[in-house]
C-alpha atoms as a PDB file:
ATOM      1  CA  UNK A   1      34.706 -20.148 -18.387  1.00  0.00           C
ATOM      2  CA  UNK A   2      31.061 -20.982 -16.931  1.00  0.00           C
ATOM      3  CA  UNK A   3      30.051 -24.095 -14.891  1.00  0.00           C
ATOM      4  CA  UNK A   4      27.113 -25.262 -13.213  1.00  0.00           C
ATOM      5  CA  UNK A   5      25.750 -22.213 -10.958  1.00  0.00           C
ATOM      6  CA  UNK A   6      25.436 -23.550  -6.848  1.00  0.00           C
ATOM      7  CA  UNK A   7      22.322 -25.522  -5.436  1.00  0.00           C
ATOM      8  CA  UNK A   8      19.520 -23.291  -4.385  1.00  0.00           C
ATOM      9  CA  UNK A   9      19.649 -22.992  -0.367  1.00  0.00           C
ATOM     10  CA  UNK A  10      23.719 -23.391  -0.108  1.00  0.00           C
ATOM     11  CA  UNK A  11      25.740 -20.640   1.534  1.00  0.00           C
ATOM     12  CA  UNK A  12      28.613 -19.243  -0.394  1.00  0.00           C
ATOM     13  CA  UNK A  13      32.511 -19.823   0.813  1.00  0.00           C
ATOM     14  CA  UNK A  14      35.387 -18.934  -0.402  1.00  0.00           C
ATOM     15  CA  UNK A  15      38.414 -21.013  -0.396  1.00  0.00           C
ATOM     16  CA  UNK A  16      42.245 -19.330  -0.017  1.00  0.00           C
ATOM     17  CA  UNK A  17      44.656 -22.468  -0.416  1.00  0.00           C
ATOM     18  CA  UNK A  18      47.083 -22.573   3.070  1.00  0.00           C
ATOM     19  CA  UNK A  19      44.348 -20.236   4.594  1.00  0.00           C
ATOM     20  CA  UNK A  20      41.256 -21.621   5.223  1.00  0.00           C
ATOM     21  CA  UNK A  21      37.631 -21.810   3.577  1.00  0.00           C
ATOM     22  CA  UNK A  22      34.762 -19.636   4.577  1.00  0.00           C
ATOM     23  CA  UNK A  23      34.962 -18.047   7.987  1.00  0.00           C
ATOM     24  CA  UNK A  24      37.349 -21.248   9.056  1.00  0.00           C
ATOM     25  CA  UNK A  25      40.847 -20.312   9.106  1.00  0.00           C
ATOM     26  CA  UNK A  26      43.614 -23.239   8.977  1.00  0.00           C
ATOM     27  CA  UNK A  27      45.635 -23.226  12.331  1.00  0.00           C
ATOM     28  CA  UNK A  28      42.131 -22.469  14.675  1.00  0.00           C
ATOM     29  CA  UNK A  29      41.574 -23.752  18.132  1.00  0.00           C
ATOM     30  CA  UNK A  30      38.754 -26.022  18.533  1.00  0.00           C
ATOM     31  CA  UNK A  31      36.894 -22.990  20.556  1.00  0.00           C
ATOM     32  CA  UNK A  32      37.434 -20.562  17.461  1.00  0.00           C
ATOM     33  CA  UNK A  33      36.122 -22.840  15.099  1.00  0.00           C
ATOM     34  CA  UNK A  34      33.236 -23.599  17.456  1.00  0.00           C
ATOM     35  CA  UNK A  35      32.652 -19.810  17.439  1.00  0.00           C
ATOM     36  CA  UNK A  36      33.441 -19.360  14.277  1.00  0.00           C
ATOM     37  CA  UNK A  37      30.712 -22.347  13.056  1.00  0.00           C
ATOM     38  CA  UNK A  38      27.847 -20.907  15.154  1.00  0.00           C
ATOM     39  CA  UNK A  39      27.921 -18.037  12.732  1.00  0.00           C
ATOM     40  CA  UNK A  40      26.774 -20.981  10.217  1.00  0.00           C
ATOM     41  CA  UNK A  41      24.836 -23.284  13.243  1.00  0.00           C
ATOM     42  CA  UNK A  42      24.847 -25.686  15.611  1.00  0.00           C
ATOM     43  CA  UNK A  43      28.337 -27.394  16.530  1.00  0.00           C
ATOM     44  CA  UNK A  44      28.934 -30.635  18.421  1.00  0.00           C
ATOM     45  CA  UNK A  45      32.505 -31.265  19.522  1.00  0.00           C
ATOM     46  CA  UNK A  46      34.230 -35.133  19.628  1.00  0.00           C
ATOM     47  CA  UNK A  47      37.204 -36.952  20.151  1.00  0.00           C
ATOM     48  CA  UNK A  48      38.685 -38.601  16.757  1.00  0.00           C
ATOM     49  CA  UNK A  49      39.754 -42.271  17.288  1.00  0.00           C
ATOM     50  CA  UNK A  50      43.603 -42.260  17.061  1.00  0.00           C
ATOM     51  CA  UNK A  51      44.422 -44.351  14.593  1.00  0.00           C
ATOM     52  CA  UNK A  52      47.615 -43.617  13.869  1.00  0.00           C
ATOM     53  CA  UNK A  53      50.602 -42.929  16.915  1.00  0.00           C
ATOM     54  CA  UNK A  54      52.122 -40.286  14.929  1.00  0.00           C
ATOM     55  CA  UNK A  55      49.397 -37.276  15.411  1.00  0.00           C
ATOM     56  CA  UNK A  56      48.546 -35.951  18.642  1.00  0.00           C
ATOM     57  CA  UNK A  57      44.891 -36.245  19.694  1.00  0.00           C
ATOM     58  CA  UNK A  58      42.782 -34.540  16.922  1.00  0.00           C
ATOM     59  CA  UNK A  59      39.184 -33.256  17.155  1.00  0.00           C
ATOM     60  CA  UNK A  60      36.227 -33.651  15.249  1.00  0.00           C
ATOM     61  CA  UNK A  61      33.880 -30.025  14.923  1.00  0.00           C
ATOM     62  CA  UNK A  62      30.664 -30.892  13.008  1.00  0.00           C
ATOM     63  CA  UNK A  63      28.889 -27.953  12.208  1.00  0.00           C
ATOM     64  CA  UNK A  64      24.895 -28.067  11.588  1.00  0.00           C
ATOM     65  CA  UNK A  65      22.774 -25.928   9.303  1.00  0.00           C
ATOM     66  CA  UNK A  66      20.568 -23.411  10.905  1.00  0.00           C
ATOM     67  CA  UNK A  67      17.225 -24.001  10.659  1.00  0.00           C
ATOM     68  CA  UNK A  68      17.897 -27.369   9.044  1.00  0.00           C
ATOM     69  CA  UNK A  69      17.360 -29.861  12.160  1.00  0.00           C
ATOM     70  CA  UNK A  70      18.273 -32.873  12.340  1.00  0.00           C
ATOM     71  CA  UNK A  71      20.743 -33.249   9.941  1.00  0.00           C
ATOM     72  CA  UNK A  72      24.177 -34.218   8.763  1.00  0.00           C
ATOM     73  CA  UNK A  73      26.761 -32.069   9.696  1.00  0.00           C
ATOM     74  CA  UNK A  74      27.134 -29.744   6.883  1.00  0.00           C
ATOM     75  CA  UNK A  75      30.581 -29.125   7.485  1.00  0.00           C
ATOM     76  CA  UNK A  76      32.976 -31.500   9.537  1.00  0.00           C
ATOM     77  CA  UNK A  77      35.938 -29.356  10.682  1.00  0.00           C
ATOM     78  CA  UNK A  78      39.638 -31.387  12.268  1.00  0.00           C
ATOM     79  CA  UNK A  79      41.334 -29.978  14.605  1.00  0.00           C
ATOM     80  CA  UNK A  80      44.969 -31.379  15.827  1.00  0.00           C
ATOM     81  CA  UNK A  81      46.332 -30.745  19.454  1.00  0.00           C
ATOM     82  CA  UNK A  82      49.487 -29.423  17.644  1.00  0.00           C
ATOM     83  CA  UNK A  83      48.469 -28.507  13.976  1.00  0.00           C
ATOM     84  CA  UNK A  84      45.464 -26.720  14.917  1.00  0.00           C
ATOM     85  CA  UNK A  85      42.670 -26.794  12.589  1.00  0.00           C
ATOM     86  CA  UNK A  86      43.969 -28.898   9.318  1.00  0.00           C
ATOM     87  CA  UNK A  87      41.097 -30.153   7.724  1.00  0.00           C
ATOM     88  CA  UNK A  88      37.591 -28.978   6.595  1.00  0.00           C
ATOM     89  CA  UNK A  89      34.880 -31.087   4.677  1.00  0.00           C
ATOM     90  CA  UNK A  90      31.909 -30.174   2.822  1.00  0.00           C
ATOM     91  CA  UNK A  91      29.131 -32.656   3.153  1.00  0.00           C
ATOM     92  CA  UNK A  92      27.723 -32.961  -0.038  1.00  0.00           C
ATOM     93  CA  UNK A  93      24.157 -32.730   0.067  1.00  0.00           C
ATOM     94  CA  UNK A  94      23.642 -29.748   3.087  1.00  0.00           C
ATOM     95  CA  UNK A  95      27.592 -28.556   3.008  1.00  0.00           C
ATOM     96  CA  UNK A  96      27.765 -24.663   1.727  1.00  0.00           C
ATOM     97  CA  UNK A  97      29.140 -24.214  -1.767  1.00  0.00           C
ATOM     98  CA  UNK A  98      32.626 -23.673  -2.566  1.00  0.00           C
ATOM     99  CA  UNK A  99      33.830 -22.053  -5.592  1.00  0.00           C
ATOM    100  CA  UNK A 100      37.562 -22.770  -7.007  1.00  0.00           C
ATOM    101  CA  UNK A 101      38.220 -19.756  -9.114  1.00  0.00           C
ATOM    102  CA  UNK A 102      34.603 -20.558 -11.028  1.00  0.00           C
ATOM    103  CA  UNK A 103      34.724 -24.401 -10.435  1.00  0.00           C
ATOM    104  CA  UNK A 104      31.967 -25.376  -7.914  1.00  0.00           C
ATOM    105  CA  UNK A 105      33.540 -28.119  -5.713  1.00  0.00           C
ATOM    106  CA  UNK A 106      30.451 -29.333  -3.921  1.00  0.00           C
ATOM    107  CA  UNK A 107      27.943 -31.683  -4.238  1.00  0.00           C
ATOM    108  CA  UNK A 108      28.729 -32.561  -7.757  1.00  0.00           C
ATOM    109  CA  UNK A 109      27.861 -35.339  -9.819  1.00  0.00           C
ATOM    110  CA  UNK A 110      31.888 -36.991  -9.917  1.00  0.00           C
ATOM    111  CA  UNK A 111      31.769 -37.128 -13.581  1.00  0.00           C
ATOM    112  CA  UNK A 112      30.248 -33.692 -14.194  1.00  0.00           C
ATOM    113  CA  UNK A 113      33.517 -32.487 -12.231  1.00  0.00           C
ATOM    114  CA  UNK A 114      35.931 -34.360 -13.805  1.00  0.00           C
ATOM    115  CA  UNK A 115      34.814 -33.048 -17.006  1.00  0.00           C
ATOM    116  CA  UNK A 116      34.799 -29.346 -16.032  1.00  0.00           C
ATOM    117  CA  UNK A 117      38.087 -29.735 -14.020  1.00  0.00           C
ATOM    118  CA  UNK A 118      39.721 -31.112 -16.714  1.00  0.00           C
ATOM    119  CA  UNK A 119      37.694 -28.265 -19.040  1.00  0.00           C
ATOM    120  CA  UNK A 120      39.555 -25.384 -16.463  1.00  0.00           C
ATOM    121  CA  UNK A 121      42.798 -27.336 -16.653  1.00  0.00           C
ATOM    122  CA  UNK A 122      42.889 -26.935 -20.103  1.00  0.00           C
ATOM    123  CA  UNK A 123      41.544 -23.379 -20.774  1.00  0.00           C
ATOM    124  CA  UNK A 124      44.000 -22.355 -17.367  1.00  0.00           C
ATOM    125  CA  UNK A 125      46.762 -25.102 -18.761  1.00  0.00           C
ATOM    126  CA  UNK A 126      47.513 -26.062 -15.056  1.00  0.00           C
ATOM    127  CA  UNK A 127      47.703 -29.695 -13.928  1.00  0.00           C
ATOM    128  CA  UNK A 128      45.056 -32.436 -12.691  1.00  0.00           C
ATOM    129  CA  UNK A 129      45.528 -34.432  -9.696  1.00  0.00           C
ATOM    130  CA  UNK A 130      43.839 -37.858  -8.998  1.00  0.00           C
ATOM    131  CA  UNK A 131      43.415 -39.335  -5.561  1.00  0.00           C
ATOM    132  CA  UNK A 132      44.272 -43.359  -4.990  1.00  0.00           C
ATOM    133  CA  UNK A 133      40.994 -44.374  -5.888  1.00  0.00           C
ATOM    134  CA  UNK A 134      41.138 -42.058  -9.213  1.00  0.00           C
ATOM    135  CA  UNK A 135      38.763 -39.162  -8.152  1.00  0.00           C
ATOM    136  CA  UNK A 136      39.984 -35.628 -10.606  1.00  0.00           C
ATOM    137  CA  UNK A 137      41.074 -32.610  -9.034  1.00  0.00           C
ATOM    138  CA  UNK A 138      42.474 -29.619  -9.512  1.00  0.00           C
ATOM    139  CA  UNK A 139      45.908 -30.084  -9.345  1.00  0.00           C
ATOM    140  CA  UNK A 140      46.484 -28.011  -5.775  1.00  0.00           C
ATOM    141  CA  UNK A 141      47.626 -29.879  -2.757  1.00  0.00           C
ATOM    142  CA  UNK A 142      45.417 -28.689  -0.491  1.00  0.00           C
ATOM    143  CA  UNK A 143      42.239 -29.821  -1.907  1.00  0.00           C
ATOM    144  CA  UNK A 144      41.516 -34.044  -1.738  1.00  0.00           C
ATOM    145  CA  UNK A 145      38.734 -34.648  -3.240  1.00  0.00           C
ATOM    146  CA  UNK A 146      36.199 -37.490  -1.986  1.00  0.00           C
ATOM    147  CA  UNK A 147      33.059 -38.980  -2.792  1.00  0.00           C
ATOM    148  CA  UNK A 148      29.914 -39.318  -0.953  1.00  0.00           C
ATOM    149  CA  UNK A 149      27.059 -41.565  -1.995  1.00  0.00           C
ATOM    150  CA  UNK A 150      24.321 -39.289  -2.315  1.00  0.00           C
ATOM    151  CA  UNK A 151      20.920 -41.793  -3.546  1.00  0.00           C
ATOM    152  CA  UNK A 152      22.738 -44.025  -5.994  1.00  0.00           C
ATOM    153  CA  UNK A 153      25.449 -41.055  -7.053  1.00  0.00           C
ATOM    154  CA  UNK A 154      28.652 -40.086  -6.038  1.00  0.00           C
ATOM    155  CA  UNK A 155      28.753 -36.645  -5.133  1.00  0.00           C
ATOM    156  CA  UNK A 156      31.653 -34.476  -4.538  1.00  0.00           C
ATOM    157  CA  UNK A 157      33.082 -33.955  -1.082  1.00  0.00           C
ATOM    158  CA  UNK A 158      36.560 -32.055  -1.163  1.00  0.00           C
ATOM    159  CA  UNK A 159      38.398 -32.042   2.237  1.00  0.00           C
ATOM    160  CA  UNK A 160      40.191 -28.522   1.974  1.00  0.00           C
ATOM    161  CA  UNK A 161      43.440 -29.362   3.916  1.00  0.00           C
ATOM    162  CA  UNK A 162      46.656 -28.372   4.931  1.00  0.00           C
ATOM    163  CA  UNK A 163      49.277 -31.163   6.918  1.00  0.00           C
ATOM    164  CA  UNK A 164      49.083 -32.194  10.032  1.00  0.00           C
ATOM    165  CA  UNK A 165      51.758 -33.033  12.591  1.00  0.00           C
ATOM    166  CA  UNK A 166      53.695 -36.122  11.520  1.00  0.00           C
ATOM    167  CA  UNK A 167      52.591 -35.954   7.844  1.00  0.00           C
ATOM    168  CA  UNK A 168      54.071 -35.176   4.804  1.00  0.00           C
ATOM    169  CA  UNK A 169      51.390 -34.653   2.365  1.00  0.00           C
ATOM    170  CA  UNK A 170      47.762 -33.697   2.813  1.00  0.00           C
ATOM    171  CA  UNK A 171      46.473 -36.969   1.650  1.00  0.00           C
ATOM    172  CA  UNK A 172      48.957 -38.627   4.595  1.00  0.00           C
ATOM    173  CA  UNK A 173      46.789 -36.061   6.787  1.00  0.00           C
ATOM    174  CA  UNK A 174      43.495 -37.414   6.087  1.00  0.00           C
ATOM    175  CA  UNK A 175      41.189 -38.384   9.104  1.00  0.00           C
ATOM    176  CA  UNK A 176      40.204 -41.951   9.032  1.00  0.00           C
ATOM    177  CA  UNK A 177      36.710 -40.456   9.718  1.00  0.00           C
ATOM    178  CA  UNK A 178      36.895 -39.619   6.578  1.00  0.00           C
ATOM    179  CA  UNK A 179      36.784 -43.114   4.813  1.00  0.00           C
ATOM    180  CA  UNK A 180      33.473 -43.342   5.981  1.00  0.00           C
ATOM    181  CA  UNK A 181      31.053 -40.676   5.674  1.00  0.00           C
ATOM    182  CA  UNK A 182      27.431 -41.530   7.370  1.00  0.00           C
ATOM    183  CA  UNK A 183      28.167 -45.290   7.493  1.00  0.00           C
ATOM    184  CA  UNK A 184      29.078 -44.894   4.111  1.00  0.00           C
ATOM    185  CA  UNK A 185      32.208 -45.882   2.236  1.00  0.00           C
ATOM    186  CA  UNK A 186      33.900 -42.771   0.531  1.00  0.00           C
ATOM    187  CA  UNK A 187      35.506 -45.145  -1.757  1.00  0.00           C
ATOM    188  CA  UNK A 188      33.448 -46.742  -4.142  1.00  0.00           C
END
């Protein structure tokens, strides 16, 4: 099955459901993803607001693209006191590409993905998922997709996620950062 081949200038990563996405591995320190995301750029390291009593003080790891300055993080990486890393997002204009055996996941046009994801469902015959505001994904629990207004047009921003302490799903996991991406609404 062939999609749409990556945007010119994005890294590859690979994604390994429960294991992590590109050289970030689910269950990392804040220092290892630092280390690990200067192999990408430049990182900056802050405190998440704690919203909710349940998780223990969580991390935010916002890695930059090289050469690419200033910018959006690229990648915004969450990392729990107790969980570890859980969550990784790809921004979707300067985040790398990730592939989903075939399926590019980033930086799509939300309509263009539902189509092919419900193209790979079919030719696969595995399941869709759809978020609370109706956004179509593959149906594996550890991706959640998102949308970022990118110029008028949703683009694609999966969080690649496992749970956190105190949760019981991955979308129960999700940073509140998340719900607002560059003073942007994720939700349309």
């Amino acid at each position: 099955m062939a999609f749409r081949t990556r945007a010119a200038g994005r890294e590859d990563w690979s994604y390994a459901p429960a294991v992590g996405v590109g050289p970030l591995r689910f269950g990392m320190t804040v220092g290892e993803v630092v280390e690990a995301g200067e192999g990408f750029g430049r990182t900056d390291v802050s405190d998440c607001a704690r919203d909710h009593a349940v998780f223990s003080p969580t991390w935010k790891v916002e890695i930059h693209r090289r050469g690419v300055d200033p910018s959006p993080p690229a990648v915004t990486a969450y990392v729990s006191q107790v969980a570890g890393l859980f969550c990784i997002a790809a921004d979707a204009v300067h985040g790398p590409q990730v592939v989903y055996d075939g399926l590019p996941m980033v930086g799509r046009d939300m309509s263009e993905l539902e189509r092919d994801a419900i193209a790979y469902a079919e030719a696969m015959d595995v399941g869709l998922r759809y978020t609370p505001e109706g956004w179509t994904g593959l149906d594996d629990p550890g991706v959640v997709m998102r949308a970022q207004l990118v110029s008028q047009v949703l683009r694609s921003r999966p969080l690649f996620m496992v749970t956190r302490d105190g949760a019981n799903t991955e979308w129960d996991s999700m940073p509140s950062e998340e719900y607002h991406v560059h003073g942007q609404a994720t939700v349309p």
